[in-house]
Each structure stands twice: as C-alpha cells, then as structure tokens.
Protein backbone atom coordinates (compact mmCIF):
# COMPACT_ATOMS: atom_id res chain seq x y z
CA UNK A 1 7.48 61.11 -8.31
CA UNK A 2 10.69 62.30 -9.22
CA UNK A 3 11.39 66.39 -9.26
CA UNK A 4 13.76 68.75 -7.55
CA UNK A 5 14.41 68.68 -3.81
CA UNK A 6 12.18 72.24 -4.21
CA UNK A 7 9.41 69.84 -5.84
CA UNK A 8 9.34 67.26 -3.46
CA UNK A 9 9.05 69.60 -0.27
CA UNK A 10 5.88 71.58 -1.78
CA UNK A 11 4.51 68.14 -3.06
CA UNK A 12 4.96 66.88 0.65
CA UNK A 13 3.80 70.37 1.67
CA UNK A 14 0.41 69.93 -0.37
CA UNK A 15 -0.30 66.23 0.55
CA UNK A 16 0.07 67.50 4.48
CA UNK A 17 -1.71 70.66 4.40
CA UNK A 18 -4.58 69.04 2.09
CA UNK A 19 -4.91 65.89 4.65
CA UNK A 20 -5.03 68.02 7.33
CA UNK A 21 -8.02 70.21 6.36
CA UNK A 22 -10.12 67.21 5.65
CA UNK A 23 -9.23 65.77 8.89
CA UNK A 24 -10.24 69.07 10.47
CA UNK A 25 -13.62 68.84 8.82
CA UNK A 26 -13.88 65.24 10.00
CA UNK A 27 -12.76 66.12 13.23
CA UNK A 28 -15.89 69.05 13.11
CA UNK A 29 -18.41 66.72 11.86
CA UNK A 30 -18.09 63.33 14.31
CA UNK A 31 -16.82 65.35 17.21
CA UNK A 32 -18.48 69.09 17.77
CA UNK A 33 -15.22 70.48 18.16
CA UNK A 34 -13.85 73.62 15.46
CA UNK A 35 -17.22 75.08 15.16
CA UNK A 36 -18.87 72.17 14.86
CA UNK A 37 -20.26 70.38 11.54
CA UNK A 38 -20.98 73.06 8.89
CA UNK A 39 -20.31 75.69 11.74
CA UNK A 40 -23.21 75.01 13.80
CA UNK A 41 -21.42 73.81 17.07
CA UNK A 42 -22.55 70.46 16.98
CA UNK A 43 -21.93 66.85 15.76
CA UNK A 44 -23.54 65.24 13.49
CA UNK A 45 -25.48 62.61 15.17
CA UNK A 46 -23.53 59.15 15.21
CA UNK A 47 -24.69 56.73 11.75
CA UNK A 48 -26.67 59.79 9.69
CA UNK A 49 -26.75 59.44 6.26
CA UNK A 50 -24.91 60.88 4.32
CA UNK A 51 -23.14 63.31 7.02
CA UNK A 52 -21.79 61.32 9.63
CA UNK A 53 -20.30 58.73 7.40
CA UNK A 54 -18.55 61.02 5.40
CA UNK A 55 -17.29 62.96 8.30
CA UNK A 56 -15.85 59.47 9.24
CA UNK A 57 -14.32 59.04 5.38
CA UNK A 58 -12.85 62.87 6.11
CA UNK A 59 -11.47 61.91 9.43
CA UNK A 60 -9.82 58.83 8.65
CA UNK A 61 -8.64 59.57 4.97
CA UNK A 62 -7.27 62.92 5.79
CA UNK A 63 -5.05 61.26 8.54
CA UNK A 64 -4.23 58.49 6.13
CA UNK A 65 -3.00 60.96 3.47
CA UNK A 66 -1.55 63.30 6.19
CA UNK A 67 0.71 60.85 7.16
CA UNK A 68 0.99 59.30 3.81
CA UNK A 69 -0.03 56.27 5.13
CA UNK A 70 -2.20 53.81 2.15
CA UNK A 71 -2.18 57.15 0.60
CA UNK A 72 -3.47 56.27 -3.43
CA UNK A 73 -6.47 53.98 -0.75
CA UNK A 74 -7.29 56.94 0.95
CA UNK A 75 -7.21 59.27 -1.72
CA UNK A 76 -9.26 57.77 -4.05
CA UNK A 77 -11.78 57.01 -1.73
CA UNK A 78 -11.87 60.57 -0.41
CA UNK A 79 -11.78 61.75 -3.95
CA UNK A 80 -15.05 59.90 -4.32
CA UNK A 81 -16.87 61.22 -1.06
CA UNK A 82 -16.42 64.93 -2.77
CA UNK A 83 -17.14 63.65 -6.22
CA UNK A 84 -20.67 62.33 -4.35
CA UNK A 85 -21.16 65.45 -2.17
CA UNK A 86 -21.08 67.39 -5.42
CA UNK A 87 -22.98 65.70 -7.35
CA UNK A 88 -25.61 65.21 -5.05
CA UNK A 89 -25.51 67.86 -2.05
CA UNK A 90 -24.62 70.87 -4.38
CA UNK A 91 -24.74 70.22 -8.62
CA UNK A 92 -28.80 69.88 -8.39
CA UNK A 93 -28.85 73.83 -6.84
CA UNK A 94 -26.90 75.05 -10.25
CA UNK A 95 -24.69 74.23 -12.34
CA UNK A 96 -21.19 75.93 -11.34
CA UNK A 97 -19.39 75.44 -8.05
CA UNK A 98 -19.50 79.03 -7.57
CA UNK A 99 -23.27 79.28 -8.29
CA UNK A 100 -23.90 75.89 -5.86
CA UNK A 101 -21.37 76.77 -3.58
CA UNK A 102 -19.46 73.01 -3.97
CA UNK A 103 -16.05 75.11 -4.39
CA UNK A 104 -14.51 72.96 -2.00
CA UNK A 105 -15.72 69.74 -2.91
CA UNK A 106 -14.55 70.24 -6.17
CA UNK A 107 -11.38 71.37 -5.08
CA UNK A 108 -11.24 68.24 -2.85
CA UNK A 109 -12.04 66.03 -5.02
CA UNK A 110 -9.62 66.97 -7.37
CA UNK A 111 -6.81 67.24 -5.09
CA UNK A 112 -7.53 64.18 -3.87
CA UNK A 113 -7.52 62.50 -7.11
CA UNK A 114 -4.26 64.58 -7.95
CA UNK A 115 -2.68 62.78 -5.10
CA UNK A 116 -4.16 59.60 -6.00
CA UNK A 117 -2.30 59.59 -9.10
CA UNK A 118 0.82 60.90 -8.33
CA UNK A 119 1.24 59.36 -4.64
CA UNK A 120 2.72 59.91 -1.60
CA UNK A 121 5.84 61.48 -2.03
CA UNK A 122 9.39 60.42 -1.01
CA UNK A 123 8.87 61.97 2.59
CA UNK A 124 5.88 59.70 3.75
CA UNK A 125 4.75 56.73 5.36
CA UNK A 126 4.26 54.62 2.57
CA UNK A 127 7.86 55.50 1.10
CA UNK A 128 9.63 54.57 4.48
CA UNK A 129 7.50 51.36 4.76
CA UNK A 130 8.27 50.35 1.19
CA UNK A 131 12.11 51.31 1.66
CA UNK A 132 12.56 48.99 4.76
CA UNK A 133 10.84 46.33 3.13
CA UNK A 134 13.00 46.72 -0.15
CA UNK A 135 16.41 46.62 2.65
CA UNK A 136 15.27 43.63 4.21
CA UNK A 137 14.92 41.80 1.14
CA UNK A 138 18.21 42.38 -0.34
CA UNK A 139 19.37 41.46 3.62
CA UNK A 140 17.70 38.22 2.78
CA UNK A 141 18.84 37.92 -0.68
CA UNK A 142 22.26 38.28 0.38
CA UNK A 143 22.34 35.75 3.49
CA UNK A 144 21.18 32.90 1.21
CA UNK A 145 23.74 30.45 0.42
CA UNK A 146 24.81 30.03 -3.08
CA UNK A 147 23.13 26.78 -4.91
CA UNK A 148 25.08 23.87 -5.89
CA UNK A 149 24.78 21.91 -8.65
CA UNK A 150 26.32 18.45 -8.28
C-alpha cells in the first residue's frame, strides 16, 4: 500500500483497532471475561459448535491482524467466520443486517476482507519480517565472491 504518511497511520489505525475488537470478542467467548459471550457472563463451553470455535478463529485472528502478523492468513479466514455467521446465524431471520441484526458480521467480514486485500501496512509485523529478510539477502548477495571464468 502506498499513500501519504496521513494514509498509512489511519490504515495502521484501522487494521489495530479492527483486530482488537475481534480479539475482545474472542477473548469474551473462550474466556467469560468482558461480559462474557454474547453478554451473558459466561464462556462458551470448550469444543461447541459453531461458538466456541469461532470464538477461537476471533481470538487468534484478531491478534494475528492486530499485530499484523500473517495478516492476508488471518484475514481471510476471519473474513470467512463472519461471512458464515451471517449467512447462517442471522440471513435466515430476514433479509437485511439491520432487520437480522448481523450489522457486525457484515461489517466484519468486510473489513476483514478489506484488509485481506490491501494488507498489512508498512507499520506491522509482516512488513518488518519481510524487510529484515530482504537486508539479509542483499548482506548475502554482497559477501559472495565474484565468479571466475577460466
């Protein structure tokens, strides 16, 4: 992604604060804690379909992207948990999100997807990773001797 300095900081601003509510919600759903899965005070109970696994997906995708860590993985995959929860949790009760109240797994899954496509960002994991790897191999590059021909 290339952009003004302004554009990078509220792209970086988005991926955080986006990753960061789905971890919260995966944090509610496997652990009890933040009100609890759907605000009921509770976990969901450990290996219940469809719940607890996607609390898991929200948990560990949200810190992925958060960080910006395998971020196009991560989003993808948690653009298709919120694809799946709308589809199936909250399309069959009507036919708009704000009729079937899947507002924020449509908004989810499109910001996920959003993220997906566009990636990570220049101030992320995956761009600090991918810069040391590109220094090392010009290090490398450079330190080999020259071939001879005879």
């Amino acid at each position: 992604m290339r952009g003004t300095r302004l554009t990078e900081t509220v792209w970086t601003l988005f991926r955080i604060v986006i990753g960061l509510l789905f971890t919260l919600h995966g944090v509610a759903t496997v652990f009890g804690i933040f009100g609890g899965n759907r605000g009921q005070g509770h976990a969901l109970p450990v290996g219940s379909w469809p719940g607890w696994y996607a609390g898991v997906i929200q948990l560990v995708c949200g810190l992925l992207v958060l960080v910006g860590l395998l971020t196009t993985t991560a989003a993808i995959l948690a653009s298709g948990s919120m694809a799946y929860a709308y589809f199936t949790v909250h399309q069959p009760l009507a036919l708009l999100p704000l009729q079937n109240g899947g507002d924020l797994a449509a908004l989810f899954c499109w910001s996920f997807l959003t993220i997906a496509v566009v990636g990570a960002g220049p101030w992320s994991l995956d761009t600090l990773l991918r810069s040391r790897r590109n220094a090392s191999a010009h290090q490398a590059a450079d330190a080999e001797p020259a071939v001879r021909v005879p």
